[in-house]
N, C-alpha and C. Protein backbone atom coordinates (compact mmCIF):
# COMPACT_ATOMS: atom_id res chain seq x y z
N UNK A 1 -79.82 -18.35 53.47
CA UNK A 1 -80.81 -19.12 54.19
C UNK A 1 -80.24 -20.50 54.51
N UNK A 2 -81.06 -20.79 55.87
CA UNK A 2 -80.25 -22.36 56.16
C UNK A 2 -81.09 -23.35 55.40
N UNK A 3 -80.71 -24.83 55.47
CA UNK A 3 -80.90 -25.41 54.74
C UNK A 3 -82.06 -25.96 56.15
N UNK A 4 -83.56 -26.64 55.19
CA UNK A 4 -84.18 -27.08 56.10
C UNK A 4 -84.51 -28.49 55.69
N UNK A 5 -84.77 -29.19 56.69
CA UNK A 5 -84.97 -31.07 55.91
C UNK A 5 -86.38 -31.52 55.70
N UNK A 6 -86.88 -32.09 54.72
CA UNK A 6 -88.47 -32.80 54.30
C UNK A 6 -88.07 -33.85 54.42
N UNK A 7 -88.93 -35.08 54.75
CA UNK A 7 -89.02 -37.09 54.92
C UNK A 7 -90.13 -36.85 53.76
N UNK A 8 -89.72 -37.57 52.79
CA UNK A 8 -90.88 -38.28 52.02
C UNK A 8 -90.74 -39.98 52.36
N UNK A 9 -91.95 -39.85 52.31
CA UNK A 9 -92.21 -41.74 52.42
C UNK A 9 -92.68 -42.18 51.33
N UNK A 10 -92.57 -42.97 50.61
CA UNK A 10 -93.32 -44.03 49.02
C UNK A 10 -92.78 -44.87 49.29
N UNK A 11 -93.97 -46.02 49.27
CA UNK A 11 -93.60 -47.60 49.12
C UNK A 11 -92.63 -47.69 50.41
N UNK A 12 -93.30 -47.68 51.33
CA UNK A 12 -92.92 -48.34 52.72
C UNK A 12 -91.20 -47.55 52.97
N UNK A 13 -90.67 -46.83 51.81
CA UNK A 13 -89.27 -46.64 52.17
C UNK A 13 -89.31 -44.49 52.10
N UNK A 14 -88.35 -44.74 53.05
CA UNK A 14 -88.16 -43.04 53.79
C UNK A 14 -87.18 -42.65 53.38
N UNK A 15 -87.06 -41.19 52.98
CA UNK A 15 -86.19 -40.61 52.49
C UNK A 15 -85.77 -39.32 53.32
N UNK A 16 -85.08 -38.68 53.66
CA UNK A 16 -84.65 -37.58 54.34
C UNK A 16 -83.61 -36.58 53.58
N UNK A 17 -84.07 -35.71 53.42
CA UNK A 17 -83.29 -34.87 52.37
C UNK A 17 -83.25 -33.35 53.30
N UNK A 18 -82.45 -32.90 52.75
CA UNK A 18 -82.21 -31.45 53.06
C UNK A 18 -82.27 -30.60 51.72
N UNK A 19 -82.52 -29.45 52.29
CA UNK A 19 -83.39 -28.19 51.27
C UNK A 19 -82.40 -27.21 51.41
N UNK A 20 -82.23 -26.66 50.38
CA UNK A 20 -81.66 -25.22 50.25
C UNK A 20 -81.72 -24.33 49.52
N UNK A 21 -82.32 -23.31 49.57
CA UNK A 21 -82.97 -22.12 48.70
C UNK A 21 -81.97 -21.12 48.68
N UNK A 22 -81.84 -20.19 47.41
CA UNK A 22 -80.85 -19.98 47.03
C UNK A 22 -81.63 -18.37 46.73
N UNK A 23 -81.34 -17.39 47.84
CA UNK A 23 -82.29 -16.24 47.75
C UNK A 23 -82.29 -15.37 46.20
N UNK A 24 -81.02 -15.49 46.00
CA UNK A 24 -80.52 -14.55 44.75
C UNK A 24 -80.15 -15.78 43.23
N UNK A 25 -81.53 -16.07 43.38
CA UNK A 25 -81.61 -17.08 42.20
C UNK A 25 -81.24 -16.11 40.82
N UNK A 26 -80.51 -17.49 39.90
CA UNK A 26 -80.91 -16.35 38.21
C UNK A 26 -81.76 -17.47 37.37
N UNK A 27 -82.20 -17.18 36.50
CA UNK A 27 -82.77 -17.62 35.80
C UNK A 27 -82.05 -18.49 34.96
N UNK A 28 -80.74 -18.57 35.00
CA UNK A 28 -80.24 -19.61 33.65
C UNK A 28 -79.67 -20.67 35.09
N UNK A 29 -79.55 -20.19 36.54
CA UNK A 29 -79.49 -21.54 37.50
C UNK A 29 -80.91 -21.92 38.62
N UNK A 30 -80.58 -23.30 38.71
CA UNK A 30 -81.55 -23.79 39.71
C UNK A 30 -81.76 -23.09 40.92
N UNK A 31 -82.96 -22.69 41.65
CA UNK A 31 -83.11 -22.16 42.74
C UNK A 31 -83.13 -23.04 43.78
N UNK A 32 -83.59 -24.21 44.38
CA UNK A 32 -83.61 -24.94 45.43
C UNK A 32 -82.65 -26.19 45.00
N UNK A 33 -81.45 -26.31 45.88
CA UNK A 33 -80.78 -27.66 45.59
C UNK A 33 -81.40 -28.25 46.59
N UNK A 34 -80.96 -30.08 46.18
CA UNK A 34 -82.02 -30.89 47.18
C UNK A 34 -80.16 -31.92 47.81
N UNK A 35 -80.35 -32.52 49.08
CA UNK A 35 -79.29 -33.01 49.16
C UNK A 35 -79.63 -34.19 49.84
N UNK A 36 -78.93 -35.43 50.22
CA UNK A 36 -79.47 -36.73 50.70
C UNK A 36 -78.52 -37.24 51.31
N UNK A 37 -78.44 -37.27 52.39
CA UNK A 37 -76.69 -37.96 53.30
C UNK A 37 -75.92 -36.76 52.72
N UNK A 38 -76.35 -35.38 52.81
CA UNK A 38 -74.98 -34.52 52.88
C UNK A 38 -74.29 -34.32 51.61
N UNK A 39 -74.96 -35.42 50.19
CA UNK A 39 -74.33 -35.60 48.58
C UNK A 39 -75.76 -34.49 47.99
N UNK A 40 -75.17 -33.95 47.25
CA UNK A 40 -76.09 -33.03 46.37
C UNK A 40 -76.80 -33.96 45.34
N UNK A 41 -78.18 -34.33 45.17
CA UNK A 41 -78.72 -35.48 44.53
C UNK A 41 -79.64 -34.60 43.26
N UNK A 42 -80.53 -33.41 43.41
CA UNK A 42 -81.49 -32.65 42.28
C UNK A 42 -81.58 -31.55 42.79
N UNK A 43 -82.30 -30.61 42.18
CA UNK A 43 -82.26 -29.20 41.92
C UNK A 43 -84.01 -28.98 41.61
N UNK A 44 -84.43 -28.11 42.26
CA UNK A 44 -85.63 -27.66 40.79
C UNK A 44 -85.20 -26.24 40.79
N UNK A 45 -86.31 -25.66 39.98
CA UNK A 45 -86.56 -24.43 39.71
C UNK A 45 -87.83 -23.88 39.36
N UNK A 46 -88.66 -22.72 40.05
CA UNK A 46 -90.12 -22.35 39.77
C UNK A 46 -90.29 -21.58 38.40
N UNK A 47 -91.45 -22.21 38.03
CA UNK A 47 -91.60 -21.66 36.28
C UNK A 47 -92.36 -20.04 37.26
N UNK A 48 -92.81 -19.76 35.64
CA UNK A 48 -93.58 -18.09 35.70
C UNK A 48 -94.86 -17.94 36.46
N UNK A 49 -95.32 -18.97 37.04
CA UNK A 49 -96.26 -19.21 38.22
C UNK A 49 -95.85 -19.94 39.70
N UNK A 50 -94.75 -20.09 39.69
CA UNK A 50 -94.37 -20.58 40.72
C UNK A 50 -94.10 -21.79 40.92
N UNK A 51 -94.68 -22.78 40.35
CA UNK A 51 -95.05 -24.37 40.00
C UNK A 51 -93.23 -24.94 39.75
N UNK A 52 -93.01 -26.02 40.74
CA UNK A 52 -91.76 -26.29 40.93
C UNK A 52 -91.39 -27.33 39.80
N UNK A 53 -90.50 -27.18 39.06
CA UNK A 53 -89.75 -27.82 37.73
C UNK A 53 -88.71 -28.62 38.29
N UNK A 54 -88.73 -30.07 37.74
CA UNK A 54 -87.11 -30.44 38.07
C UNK A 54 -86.02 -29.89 37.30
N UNK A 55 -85.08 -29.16 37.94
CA UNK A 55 -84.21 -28.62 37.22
C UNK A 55 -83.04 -29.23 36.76
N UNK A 56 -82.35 -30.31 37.77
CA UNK A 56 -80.93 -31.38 37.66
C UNK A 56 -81.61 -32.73 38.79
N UNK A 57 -81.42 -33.84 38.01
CA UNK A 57 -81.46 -35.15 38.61
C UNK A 57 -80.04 -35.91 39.16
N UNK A 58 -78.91 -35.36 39.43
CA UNK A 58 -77.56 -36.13 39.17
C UNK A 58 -77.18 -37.57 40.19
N UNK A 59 -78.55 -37.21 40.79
CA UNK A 59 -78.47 -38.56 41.73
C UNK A 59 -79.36 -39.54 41.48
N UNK A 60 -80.49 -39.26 40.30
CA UNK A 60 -81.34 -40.11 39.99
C UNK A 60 -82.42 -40.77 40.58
N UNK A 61 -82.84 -39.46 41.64
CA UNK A 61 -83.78 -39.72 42.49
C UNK A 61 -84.71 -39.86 41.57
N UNK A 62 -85.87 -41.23 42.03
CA UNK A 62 -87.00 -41.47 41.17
C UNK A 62 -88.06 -39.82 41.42
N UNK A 63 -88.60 -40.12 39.72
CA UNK A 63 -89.14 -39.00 39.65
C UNK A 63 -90.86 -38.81 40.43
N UNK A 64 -90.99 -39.69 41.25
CA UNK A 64 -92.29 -39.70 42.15
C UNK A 64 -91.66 -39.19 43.10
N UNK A 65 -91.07 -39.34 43.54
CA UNK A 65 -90.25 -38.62 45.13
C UNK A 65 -90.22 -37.19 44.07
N UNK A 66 -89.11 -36.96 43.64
CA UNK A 66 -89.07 -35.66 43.66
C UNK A 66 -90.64 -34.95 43.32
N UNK A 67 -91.47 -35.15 42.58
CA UNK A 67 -92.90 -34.54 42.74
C UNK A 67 -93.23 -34.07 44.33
N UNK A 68 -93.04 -35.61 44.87
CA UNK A 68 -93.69 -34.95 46.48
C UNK A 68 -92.81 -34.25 46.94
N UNK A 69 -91.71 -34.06 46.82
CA UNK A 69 -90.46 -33.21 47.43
C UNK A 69 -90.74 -31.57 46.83
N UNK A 70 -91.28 -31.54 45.45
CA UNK A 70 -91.32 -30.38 44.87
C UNK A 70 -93.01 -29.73 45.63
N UNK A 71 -93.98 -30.40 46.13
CA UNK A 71 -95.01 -30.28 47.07
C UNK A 71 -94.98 -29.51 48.22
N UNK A 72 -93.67 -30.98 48.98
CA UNK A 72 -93.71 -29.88 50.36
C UNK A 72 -92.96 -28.74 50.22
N UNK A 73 -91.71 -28.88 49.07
CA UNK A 73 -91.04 -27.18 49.16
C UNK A 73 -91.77 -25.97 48.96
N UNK A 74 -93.39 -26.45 47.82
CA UNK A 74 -93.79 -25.02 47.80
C UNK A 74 -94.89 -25.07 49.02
N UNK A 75 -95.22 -26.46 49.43
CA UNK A 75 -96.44 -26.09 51.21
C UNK A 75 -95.37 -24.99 51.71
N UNK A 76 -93.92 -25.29 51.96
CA UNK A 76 -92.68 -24.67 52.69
C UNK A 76 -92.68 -23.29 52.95
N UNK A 77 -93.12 -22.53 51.94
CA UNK A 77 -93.21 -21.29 51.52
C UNK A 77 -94.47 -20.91 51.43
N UNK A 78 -94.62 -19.96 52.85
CA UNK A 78 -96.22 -19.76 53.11
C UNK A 78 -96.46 -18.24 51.84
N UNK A 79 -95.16 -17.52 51.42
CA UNK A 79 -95.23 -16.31 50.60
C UNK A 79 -94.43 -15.79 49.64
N UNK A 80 -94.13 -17.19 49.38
CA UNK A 80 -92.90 -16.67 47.94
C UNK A 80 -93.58 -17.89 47.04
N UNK A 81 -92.74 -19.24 47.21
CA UNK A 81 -93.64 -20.01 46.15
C UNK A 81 -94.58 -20.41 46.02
N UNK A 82 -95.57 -20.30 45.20
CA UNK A 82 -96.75 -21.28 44.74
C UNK A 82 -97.83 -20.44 45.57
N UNK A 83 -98.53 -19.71 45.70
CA UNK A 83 -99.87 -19.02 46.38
C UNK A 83 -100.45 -20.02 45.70
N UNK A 84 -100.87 -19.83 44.57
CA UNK A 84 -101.49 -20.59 43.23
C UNK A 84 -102.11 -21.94 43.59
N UNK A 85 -101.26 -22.83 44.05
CA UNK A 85 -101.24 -24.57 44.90
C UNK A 85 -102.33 -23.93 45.92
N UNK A 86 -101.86 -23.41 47.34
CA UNK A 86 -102.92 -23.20 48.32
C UNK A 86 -104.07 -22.28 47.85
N UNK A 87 -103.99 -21.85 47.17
CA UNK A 87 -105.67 -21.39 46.78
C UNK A 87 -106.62 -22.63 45.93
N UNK A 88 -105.76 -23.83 45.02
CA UNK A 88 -106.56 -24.78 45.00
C UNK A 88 -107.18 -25.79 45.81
N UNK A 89 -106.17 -25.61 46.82
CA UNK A 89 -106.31 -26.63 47.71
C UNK A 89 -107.41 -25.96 48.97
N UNK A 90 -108.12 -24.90 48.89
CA UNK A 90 -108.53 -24.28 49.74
C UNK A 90 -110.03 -24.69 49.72
């Protein structure tokens, strides 16, 4: 899969990252790497409900961005991650 890009905005400052999902995930590695100017910056990974985990920080993105980043990846996925999220939000 190609990699697709999310903007989070906090505190007046913008971020642009690129996404990449990793179809043939395992369980002992991260499924979505996150990247920022093209440098590999965090990782998550979905627990046993889908609900997105930070998996690697190595760029030390503050951990409020990555929340909203871990948001739009599962809005992202109208049928793999997170059903769970849009049925609360419904």
């Amino acid at each position: 899969m190609e990699n697709y890009p999310i903007t989070i905005s906090l505190d007046k400052a913008v971020h642009h990252f690129e996404v990449g999902e990793y179809a043939h995930h395992e369980d002992d590695k991260c499924k979505f790497r996150i990247y920022e100017n093209g440098a590999y910056v965090a990782s998550f990974e979905p627990d046993a409900h889908d609900f997105l985990h930070i998996c690697q920080n190595p760029g030390n993105v503050e951990e409020e961005i990555l929340h909203l980043l871990a948001d739009k990846i599962e809005a992202h996925h109208p049928h793999g991650v997170n059903d769970n999220v849009r049925k609360l939000k419904l």
